[in-house]
C-alpha atoms as a PDB file:
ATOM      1  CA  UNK A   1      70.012  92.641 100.691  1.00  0.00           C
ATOM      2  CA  UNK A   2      72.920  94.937 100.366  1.00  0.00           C
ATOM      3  CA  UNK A   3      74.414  95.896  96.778  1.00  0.00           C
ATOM      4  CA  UNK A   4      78.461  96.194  96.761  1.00  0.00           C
ATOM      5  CA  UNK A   5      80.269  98.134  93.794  1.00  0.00           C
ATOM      6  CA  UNK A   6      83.220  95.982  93.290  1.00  0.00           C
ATOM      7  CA  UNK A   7      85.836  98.742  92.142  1.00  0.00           C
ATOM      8  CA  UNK A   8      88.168  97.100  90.299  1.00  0.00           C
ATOM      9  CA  UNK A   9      91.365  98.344  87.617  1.00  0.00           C
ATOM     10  CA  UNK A  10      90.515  97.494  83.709  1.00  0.00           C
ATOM     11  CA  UNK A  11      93.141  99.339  81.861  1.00  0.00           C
ATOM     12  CA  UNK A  12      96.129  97.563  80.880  1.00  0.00           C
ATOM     13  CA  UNK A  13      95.727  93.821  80.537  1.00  0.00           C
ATOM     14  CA  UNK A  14      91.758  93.712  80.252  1.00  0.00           C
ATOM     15  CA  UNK A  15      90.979  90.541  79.676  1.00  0.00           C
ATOM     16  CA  UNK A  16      92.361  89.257  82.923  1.00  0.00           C
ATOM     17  CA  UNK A  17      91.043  92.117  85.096  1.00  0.00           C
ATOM     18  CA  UNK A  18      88.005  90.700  83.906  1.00  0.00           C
ATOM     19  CA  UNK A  19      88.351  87.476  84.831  1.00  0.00           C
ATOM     20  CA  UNK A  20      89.522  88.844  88.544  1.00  0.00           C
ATOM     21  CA  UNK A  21      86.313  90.513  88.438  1.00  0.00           C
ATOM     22  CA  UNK A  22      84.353  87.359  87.451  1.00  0.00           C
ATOM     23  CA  UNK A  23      85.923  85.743  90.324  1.00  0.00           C
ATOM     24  CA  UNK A  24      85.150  88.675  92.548  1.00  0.00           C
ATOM     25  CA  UNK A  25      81.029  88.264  91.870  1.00  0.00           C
ATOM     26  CA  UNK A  26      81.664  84.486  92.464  1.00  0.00           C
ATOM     27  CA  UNK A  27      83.075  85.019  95.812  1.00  0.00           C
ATOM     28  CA  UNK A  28      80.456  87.178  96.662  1.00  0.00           C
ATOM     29  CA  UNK A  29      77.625  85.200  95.373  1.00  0.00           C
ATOM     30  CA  UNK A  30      78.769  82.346  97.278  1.00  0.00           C
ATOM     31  CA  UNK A  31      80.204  83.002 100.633  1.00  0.00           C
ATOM     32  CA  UNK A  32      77.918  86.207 101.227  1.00  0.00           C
ATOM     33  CA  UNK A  33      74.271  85.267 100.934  1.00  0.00           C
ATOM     34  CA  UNK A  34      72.600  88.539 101.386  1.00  0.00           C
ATOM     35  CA  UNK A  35      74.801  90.423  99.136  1.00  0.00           C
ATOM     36  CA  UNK A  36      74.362  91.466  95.302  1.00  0.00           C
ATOM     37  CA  UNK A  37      77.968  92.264  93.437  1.00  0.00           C
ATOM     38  CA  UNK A  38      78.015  94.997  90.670  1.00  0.00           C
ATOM     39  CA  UNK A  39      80.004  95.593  88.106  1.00  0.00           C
ATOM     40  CA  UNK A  40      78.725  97.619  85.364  1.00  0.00           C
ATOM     41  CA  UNK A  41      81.481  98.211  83.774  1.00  0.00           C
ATOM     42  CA  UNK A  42      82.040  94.466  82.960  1.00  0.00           C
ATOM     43  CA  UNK A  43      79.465  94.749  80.594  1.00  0.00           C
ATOM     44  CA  UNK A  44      80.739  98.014  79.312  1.00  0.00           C
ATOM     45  CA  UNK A  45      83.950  96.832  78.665  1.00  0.00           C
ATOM     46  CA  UNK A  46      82.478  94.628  76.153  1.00  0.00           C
ATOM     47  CA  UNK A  47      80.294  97.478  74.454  1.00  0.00           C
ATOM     48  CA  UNK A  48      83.317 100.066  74.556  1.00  0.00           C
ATOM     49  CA  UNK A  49      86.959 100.271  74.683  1.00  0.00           C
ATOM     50  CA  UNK A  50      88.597 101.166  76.588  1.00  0.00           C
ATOM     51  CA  UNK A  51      91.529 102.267  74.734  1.00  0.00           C
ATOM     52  CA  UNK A  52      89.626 104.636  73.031  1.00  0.00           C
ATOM     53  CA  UNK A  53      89.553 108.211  75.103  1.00  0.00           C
ATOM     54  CA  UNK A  54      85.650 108.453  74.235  1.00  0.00           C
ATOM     55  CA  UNK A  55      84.577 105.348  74.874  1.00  0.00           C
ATOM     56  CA  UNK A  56      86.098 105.175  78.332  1.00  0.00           C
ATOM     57  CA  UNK A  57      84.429 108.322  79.142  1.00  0.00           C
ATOM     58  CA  UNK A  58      81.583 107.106  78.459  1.00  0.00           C
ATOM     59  CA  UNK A  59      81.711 104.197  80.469  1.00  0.00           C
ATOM     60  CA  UNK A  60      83.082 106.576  83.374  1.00  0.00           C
ATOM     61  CA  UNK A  61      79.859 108.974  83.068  1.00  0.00           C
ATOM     62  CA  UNK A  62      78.026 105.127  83.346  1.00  0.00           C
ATOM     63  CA  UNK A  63      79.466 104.633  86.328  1.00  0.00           C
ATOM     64  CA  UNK A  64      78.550 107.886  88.070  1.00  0.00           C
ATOM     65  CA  UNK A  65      75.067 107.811  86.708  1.00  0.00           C
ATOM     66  CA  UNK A  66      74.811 104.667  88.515  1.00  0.00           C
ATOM     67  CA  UNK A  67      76.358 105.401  92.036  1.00  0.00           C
ATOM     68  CA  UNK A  68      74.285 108.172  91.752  1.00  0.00           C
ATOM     69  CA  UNK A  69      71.269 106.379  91.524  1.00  0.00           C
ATOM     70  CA  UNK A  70      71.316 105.405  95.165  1.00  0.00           C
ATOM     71  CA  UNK A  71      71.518 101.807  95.282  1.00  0.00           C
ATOM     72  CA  UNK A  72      74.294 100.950  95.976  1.00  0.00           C
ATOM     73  CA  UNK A  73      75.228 100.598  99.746  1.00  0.00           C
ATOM     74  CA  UNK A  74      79.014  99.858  99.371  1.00  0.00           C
ATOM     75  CA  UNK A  75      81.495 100.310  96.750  1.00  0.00           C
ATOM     76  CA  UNK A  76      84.310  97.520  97.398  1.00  0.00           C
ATOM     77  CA  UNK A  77      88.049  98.265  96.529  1.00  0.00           C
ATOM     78  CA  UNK A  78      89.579  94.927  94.583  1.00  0.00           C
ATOM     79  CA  UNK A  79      92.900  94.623  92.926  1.00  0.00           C
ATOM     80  CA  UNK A  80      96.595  95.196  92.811  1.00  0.00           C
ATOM     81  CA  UNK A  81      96.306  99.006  92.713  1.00  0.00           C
ATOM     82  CA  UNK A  82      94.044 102.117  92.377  1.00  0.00           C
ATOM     83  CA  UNK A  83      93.291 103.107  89.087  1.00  0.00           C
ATOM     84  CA  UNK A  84      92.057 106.803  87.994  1.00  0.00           C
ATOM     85  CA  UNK A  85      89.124 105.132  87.259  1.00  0.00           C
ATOM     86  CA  UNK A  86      88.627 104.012  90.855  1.00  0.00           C
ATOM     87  CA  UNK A  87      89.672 107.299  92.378  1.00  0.00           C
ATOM     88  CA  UNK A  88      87.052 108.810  90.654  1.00  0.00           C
ATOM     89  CA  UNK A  89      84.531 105.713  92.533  1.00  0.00           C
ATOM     90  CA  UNK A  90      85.908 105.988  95.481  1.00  0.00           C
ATOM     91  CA  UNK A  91      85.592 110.719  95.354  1.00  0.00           C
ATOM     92  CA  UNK A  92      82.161 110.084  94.331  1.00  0.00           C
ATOM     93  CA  UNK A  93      80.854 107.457  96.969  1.00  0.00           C
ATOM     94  CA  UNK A  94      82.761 109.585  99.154  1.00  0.00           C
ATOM     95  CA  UNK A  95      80.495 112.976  98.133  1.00  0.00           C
ATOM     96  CA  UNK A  96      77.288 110.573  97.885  1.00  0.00           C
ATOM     97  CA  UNK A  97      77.874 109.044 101.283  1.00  0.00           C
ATOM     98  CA  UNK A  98      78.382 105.658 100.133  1.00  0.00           C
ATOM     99  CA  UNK A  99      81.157 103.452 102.346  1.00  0.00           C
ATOM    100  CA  UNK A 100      84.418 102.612 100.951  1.00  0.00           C
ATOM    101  CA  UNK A 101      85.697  98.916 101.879  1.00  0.00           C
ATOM    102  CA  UNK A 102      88.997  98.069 100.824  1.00  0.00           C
ATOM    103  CA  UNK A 103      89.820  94.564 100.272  1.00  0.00           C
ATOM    104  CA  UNK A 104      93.233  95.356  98.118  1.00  0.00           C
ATOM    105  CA  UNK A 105      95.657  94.564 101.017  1.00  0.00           C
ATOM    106  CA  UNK A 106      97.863  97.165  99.485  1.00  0.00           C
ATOM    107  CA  UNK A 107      99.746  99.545 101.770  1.00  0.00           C
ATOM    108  CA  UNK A 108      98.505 103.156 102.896  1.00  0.00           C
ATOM    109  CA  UNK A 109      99.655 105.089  99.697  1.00  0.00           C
ATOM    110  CA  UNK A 110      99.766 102.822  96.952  1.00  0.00           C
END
């Protein structure tokens, strides 16, 4: 089975960018049968907030632990932007040779 990162923005209006996110791992779960979603950070953004600069840093120094932990096989790109928080994701799976899927639709550049 292959574990996908789902990369997704948090910041701003939380509470819905975790509901995307809960829809995200339902997709997954359903319509791709040999694939495990992640997303750490959902549970850290119930531990931490992210508001506060030292609580998001922690969660950000959670996430690299993790991806550099070598399971994961793909981080996945979700939402209606990049986030800082995702462009650090996507510069370290790049470094750790990790694939970068988008599935934002957005244009080159956004």
């Amino acid at each position: 089975m292959k574990v996908v990162y789902i990369a997704h923005p948090i910041s701003g209006n939380v509470k819905e960018n975790l509901k995307k996110i809960v829809e995200i791992g339902r997709e997954i779960n359903f319509d791709e049968p040999d694939t495990v979603p992640f997303a750490h950070y959902y549970f850290d953004c119930h531990c931490l907030i992210d508001d506060v600069p030292e609580e998001r840093e922690r969660g950000i120094k959670n996430a690299t632990e993790l991806l550099k932990r070598g399971f994961i096989d793909e981080v996945r790109l979700y939402g209606d932007h990049i986030s800082e928080g995702m462009k650090h994701e996507i510069e370290l799976a790049h470094k750790l040779g990790i694939p970068v899927v988008d599935k934002t639709n957005l244009p080159l550049g956004s």
